[in-house]
C-alpha atoms as a PDB file:
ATOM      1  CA  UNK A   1       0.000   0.000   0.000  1.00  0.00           C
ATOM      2  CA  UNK A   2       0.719   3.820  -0.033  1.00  0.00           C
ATOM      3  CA  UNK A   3       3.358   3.240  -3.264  1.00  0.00           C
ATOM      4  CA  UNK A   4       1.778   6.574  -4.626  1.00  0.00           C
ATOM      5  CA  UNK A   5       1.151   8.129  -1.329  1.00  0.00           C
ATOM      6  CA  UNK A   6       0.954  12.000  -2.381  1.00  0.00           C
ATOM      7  CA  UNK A   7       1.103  11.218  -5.866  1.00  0.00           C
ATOM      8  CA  UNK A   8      -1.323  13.647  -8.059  1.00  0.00           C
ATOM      9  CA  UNK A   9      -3.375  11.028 -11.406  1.00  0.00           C
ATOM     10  CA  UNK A  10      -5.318  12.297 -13.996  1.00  0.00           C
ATOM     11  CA  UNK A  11      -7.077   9.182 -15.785  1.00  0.00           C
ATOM     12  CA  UNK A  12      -9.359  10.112 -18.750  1.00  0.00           C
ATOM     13  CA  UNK A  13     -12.043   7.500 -19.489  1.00  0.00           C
ATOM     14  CA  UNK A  14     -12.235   6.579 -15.562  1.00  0.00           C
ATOM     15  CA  UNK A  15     -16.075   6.932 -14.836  1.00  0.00           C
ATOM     16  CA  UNK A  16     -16.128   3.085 -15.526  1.00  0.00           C
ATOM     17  CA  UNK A  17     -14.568  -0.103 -17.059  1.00  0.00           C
ATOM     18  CA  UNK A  18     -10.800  -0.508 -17.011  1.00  0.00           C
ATOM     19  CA  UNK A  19     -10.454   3.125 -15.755  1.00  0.00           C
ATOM     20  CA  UNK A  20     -12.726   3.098 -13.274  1.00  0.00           C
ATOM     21  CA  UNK A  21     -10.689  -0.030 -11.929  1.00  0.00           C
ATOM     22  CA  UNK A  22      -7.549   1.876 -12.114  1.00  0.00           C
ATOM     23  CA  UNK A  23      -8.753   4.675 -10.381  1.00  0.00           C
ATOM     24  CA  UNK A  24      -9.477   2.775  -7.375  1.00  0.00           C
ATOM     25  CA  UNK A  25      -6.139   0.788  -7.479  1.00  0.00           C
ATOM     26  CA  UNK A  26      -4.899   4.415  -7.893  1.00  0.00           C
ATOM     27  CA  UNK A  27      -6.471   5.708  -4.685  1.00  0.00           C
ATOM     28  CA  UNK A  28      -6.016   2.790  -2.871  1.00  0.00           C
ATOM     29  CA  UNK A  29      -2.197   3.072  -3.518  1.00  0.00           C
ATOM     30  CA  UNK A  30      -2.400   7.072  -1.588  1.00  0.00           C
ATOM     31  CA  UNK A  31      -2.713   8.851  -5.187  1.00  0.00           C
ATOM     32  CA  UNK A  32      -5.079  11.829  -5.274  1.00  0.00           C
ATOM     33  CA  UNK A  33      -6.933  10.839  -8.939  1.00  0.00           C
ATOM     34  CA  UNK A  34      -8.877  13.176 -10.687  1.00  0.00           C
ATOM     35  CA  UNK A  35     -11.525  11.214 -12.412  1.00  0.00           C
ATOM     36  CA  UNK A  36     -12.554  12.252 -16.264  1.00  0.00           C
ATOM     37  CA  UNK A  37     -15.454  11.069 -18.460  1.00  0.00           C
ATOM     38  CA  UNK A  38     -18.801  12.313 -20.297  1.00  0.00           C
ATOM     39  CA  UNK A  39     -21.247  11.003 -17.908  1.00  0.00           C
ATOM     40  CA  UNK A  40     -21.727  13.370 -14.521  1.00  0.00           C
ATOM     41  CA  UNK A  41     -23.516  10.527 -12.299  1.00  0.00           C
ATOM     42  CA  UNK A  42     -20.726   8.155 -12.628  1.00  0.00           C
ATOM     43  CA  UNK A  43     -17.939  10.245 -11.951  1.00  0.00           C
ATOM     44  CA  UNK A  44     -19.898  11.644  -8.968  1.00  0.00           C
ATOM     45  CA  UNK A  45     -20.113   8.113  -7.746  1.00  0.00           C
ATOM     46  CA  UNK A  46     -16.247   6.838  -8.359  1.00  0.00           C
ATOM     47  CA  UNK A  47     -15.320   9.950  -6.268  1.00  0.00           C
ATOM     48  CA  UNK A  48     -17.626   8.833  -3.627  1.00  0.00           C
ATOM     49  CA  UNK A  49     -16.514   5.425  -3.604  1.00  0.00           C
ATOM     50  CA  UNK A  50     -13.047   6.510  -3.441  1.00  0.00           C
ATOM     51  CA  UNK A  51     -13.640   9.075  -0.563  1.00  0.00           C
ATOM     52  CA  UNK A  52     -15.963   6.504   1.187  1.00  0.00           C
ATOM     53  CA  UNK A  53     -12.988   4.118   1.768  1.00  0.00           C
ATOM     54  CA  UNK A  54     -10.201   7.100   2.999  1.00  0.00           C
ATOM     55  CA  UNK A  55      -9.149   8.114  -0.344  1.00  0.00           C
ATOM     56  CA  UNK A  56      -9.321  11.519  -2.325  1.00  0.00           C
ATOM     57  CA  UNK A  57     -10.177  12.268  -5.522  1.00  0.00           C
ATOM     58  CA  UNK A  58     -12.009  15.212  -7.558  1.00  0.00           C
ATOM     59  CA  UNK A  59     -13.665  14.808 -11.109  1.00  0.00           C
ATOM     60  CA  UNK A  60     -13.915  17.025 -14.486  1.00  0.00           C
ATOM     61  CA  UNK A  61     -17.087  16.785 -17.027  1.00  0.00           C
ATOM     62  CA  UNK A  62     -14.797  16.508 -20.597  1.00  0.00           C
ATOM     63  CA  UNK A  63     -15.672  15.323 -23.668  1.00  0.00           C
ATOM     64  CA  UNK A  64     -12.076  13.934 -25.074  1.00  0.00           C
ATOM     65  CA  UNK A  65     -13.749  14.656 -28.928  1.00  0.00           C
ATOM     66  CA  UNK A  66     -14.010  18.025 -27.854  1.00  0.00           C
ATOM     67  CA  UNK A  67     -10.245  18.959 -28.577  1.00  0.00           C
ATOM     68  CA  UNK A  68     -10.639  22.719 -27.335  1.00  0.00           C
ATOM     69  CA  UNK A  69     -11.984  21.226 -23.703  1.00  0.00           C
ATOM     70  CA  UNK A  70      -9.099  19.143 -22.883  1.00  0.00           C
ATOM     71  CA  UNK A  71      -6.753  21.849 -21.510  1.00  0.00           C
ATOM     72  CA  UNK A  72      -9.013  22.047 -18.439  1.00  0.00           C
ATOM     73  CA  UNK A  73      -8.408  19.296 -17.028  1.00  0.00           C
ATOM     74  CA  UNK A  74      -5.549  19.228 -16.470  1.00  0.00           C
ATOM     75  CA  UNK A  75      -6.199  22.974 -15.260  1.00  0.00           C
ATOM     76  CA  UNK A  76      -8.599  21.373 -12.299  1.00  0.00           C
ATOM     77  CA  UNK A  77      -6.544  18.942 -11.341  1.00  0.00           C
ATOM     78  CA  UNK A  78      -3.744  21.643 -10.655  1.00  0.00           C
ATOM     79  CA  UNK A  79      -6.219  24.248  -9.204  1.00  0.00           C
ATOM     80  CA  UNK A  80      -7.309  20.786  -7.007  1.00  0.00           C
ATOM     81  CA  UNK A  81      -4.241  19.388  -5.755  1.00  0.00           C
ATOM     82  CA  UNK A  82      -1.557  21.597  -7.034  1.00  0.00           C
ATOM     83  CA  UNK A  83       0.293  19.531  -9.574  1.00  0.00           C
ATOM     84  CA  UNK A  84       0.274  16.150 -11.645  1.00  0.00           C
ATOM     85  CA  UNK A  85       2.488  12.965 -11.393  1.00  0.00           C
ATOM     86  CA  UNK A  86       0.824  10.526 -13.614  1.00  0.00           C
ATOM     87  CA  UNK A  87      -1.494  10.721 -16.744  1.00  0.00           C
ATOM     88  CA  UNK A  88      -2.871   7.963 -17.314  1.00  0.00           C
ATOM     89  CA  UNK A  89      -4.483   8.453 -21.151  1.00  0.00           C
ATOM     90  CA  UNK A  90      -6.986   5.860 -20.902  1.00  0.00           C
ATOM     91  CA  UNK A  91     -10.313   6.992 -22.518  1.00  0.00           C
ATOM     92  CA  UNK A  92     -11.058   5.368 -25.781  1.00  0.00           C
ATOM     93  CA  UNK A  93     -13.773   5.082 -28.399  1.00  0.00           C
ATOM     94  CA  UNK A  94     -14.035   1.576 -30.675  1.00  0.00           C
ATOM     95  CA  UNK A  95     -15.809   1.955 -34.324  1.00  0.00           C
ATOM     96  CA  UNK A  96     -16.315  -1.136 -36.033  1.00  0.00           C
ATOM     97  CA  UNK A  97     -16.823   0.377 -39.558  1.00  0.00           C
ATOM     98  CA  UNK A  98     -14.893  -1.063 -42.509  1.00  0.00           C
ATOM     99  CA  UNK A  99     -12.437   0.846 -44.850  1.00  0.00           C
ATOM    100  CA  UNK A 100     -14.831   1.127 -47.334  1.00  0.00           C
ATOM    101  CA  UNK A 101     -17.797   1.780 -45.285  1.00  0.00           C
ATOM    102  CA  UNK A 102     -16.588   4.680 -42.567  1.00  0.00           C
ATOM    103  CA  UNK A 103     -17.117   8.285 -42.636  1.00  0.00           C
ATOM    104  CA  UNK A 104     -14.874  10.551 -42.332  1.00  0.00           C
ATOM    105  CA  UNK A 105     -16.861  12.188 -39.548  1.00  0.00           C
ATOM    106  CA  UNK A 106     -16.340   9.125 -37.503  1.00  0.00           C
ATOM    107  CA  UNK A 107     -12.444   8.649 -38.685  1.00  0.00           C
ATOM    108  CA  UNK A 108     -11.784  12.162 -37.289  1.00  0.00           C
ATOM    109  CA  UNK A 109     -13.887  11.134 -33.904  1.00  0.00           C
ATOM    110  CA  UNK A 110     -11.956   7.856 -33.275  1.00  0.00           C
ATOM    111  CA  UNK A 111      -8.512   9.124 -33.860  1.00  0.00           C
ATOM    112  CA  UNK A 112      -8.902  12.526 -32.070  1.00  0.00           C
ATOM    113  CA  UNK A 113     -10.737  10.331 -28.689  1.00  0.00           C
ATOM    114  CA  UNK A 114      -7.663   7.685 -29.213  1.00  0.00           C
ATOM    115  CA  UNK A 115      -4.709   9.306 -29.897  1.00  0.00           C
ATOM    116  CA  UNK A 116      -4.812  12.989 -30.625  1.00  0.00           C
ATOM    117  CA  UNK A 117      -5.841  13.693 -27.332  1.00  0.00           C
ATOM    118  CA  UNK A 118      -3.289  11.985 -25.205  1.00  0.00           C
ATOM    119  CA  UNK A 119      -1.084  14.427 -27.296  1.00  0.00           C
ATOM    120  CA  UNK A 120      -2.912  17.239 -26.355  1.00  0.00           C
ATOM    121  CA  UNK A 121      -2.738  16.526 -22.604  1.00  0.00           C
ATOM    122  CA  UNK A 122       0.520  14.795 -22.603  1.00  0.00           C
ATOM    123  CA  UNK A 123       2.238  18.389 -24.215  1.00  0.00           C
ATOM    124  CA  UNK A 124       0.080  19.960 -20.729  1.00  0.00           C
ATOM    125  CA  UNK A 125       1.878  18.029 -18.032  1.00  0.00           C
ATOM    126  CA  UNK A 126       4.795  17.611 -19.852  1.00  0.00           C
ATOM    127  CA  UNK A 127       6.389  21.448 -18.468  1.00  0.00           C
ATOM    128  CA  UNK A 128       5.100  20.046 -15.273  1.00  0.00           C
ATOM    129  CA  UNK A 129       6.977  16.937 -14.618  1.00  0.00           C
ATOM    130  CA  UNK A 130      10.174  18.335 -16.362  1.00  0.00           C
ATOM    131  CA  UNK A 131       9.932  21.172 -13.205  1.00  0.00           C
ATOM    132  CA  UNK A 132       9.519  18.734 -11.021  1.00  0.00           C
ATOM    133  CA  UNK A 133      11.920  16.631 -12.658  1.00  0.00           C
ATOM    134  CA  UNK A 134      10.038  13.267 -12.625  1.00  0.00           C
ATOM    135  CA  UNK A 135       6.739  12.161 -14.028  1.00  0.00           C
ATOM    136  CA  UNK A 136       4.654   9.241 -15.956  1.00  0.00           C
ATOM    137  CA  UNK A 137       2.728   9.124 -18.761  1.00  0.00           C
ATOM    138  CA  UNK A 138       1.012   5.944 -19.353  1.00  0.00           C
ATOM    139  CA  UNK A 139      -0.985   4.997 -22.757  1.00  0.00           C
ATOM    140  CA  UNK A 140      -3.805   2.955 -23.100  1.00  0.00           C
ATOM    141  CA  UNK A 141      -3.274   0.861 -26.496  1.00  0.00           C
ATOM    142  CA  UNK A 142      -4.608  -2.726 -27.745  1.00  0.00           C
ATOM    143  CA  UNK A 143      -3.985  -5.650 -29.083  1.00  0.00           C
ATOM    144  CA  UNK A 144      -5.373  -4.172 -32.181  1.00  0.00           C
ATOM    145  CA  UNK A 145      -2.514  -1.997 -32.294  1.00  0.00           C
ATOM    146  CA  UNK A 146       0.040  -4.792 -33.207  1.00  0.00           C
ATOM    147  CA  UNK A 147      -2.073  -6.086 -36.078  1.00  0.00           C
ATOM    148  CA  UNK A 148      -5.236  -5.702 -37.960  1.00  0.00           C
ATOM    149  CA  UNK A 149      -8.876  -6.668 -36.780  1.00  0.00           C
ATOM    150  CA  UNK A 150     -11.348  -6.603 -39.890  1.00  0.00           C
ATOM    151  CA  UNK A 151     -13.966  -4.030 -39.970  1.00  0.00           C
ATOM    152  CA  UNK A 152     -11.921  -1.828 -37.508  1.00  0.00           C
ATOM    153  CA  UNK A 153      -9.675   0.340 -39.422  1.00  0.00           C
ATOM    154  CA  UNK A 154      -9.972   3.493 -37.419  1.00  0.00           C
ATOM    155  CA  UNK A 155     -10.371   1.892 -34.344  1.00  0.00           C
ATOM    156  CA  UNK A 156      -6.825  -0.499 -35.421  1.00  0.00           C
ATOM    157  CA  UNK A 157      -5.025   2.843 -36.968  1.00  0.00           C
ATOM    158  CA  UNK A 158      -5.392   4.766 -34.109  1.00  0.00           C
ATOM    159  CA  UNK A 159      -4.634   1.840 -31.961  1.00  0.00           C
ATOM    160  CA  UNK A 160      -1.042   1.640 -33.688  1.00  0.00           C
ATOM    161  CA  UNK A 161      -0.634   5.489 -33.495  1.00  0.00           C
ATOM    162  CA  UNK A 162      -0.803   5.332 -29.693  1.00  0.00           C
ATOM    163  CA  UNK A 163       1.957   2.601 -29.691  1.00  0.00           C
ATOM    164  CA  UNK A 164       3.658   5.002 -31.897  1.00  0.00           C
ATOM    165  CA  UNK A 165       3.115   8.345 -29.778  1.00  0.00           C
ATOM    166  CA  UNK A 166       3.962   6.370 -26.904  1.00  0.00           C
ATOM    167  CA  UNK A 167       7.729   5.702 -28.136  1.00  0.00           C
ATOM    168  CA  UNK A 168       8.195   9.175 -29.754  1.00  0.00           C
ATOM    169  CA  UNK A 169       7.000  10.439 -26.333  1.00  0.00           C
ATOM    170  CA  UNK A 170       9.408   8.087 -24.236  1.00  0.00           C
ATOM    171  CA  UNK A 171      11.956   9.711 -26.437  1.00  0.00           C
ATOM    172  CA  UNK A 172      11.495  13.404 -26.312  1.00  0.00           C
ATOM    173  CA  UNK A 173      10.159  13.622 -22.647  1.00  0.00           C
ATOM    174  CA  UNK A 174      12.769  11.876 -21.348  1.00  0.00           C
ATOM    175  CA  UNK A 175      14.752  11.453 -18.966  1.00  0.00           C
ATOM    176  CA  UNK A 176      12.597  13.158 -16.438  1.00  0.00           C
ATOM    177  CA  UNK A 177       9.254  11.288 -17.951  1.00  0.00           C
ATOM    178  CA  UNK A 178       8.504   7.534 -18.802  1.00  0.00           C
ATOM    179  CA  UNK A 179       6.047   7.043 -20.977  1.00  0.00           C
ATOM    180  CA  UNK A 180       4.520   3.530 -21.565  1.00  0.00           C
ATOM    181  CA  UNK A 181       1.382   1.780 -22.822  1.00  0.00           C
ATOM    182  CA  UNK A 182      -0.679  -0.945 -22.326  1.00  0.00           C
ATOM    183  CA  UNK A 183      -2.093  -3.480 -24.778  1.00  0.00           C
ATOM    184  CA  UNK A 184      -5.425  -4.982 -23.339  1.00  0.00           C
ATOM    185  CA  UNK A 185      -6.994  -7.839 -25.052  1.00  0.00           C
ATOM    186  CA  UNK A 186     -10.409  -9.575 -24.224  1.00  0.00           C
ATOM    187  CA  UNK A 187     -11.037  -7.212 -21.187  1.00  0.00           C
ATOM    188  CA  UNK A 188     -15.024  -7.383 -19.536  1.00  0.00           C
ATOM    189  CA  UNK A 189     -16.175  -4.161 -20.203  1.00  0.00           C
ATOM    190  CA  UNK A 190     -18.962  -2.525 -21.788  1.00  0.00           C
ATOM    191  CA  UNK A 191     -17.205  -2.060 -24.304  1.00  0.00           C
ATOM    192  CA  UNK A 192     -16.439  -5.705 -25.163  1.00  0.00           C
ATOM    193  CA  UNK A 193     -19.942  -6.496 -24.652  1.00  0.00           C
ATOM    194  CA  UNK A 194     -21.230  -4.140 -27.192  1.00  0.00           C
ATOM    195  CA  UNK A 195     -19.140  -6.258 -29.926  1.00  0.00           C
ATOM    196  CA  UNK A 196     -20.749  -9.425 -29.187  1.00  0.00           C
ATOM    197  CA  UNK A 197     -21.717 -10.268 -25.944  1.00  0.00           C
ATOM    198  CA  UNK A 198     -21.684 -13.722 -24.560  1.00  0.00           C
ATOM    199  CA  UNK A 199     -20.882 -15.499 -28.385  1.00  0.00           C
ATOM    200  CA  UNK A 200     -17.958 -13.074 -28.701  1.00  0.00           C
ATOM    201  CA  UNK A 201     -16.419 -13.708 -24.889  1.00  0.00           C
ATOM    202  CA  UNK A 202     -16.385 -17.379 -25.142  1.00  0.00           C
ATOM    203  CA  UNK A 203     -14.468 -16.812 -28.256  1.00  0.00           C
ATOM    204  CA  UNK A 204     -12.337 -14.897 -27.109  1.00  0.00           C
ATOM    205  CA  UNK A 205     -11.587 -16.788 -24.060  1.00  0.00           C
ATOM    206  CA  UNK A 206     -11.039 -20.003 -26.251  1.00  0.00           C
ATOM    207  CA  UNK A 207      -8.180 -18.330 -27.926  1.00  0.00           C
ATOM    208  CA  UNK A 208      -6.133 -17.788 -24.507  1.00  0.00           C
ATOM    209  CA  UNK A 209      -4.089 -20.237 -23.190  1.00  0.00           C
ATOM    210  CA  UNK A 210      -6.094 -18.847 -20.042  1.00  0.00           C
ATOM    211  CA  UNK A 211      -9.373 -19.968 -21.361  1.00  0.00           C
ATOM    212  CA  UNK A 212     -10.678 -16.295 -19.952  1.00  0.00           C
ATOM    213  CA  UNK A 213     -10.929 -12.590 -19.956  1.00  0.00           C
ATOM    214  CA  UNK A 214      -9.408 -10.247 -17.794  1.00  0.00           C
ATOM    215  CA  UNK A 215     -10.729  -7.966 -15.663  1.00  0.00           C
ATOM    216  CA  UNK A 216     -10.691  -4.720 -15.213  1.00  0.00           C
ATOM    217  CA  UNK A 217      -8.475  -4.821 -12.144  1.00  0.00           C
ATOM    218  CA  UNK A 218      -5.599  -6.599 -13.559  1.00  0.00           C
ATOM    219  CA  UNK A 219      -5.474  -3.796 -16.198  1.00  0.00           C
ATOM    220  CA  UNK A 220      -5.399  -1.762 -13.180  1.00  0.00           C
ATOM    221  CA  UNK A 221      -2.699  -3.400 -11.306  1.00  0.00           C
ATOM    222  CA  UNK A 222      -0.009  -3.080 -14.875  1.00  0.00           C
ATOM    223  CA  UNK A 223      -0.823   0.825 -14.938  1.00  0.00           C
ATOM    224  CA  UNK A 224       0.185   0.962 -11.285  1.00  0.00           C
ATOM    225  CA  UNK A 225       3.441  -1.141 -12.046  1.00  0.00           C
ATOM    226  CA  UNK A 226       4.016   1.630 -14.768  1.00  0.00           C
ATOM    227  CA  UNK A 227       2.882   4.565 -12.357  1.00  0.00           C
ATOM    228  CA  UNK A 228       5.348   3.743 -10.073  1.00  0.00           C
ATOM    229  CA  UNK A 229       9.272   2.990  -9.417  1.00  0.00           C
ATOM    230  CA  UNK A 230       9.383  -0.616  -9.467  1.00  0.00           C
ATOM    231  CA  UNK A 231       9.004  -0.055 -13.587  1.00  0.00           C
ATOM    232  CA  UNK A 232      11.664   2.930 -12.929  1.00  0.00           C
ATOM    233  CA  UNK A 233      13.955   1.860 -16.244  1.00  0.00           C
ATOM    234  CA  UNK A 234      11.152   1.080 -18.140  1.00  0.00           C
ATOM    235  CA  UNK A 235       9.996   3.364 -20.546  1.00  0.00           C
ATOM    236  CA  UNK A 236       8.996   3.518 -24.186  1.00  0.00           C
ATOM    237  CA  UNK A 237       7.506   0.161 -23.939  1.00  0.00           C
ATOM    238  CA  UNK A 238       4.368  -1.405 -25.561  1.00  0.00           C
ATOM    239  CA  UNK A 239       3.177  -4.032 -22.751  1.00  0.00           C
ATOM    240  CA  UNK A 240       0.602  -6.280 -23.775  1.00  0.00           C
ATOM    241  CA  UNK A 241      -2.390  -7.499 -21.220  1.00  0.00           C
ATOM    242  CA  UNK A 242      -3.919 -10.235 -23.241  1.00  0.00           C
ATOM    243  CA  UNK A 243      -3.787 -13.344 -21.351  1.00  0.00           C
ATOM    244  CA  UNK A 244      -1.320 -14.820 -24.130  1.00  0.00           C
ATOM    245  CA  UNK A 245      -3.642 -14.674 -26.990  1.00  0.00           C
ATOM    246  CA  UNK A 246      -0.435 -14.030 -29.603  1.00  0.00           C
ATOM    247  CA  UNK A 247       2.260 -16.214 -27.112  1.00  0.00           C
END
């Protein structure tokens, strides 16, 4: 416990699923997380749960599509609790439309919710950490960023950009920043669900050598191994969280 006692978090997407999960791990680790999604009633009720079991943690109302909004949060959590140690870029948005098929409308949506943003809020801590002269920036990738999934090509092509941005980042921001991402495969969200349900999840469990899905909390548990110093010379790394579906 306490291994990010003090530690300020921002974690987009955390009003539920694998970011929700973090941001408990997060708070149960000492970190002060500022919580981020669309939906007001859920973020109300992560901070709750948080505060309910000794933590402390503030949320932000952002849209990540809306590119001219994401500046503020990173200006609450600062006006909050004074400064940021980890971003966790986390929130996503999956789009199951073929190359032929997809509008451009929902190209721009995918990659700007995916990837573009992380840029966009990893350039606003970035001045931060380098003051304080340590920080982490942690990516939330996929499995369908290390090869294609059919009828998926924006969701796969901004998938491989984060890997991408992730290296450039680990690159340029260094050596005071580490920036890493994760690769999550068959993880039980909502998400997953709304891609097939029960046919697709015993699929997708079939092709582990697991014979399951992960959960939430164990994508939780690799984004605190990044967040912290026990993955201190680690950086610029792609991890994968699949339960060994490509092994």
């Amino acid at each position: 416990m306490d291994r990010l006692k003090d530690k300020v978090a921002i974690i987009t997407g955390s009003t539920s699923g694998m970011g929700r999960d973090t941001a408990y791990i997060f708070a149960e680790e000492g970190a002060k997380v500022m919580i981020v999604g669309r939906n007001e009633d859920r973020a109300r009720e992560v901070v709750e749960n948080i505060e309910k079991n000794g933590g402390e943690a503030a949320y932000v109302i952002v849209d990540m599509a809306e590119r001219d909004s994401l500046g503020r949060i990173v200006d609450e959590a600062i006006a909050r609790f004074g400064t940021v140690d980890v971003l966790y870029n986390n929130a996503g948005l999956l789009s199951v439309s073929s190359t032929l098929d997809i509008p451009l409308e929902e190209w721009d949506k995918i990659m700007q919710v995916n990837c573009t943003s992380a840029l966009i809020l990893s350039k606003k801590v970035a001045p931060i950490m380098k003051e304080k002269g340590k920080g982490v920036i942690i990516n939330t990738c996929s499995v369908a960023g290390t090869s294609a999934r059919w009828g998926a090509v924006a969701y796969c092509t901004s998938k491989h950009a984060i890997g991408g941005l992730t290296k450039a980042l680990a690159r340029e921001l260094g050596p005071e920043i580490r920036v890493n991402a994760l690769l999550p495969g068959a993880i039980l969200t909502s998400m997953l669900e709304s891609v097939g349900g029960e046919v697709a999840v015993e699929g997708m469990k079939e092709m582990s050598p697991l014979k399951r899905i992960g959960s939430g909390r164990e994508i939780g548990t690799a984004a605190l191994f990044f967040a912290t110093d026990d993955s201190s010379f680690i950086t610029g790394q792609l991890l994968r969280v699949d339960g060994g579906v490509d092994c």
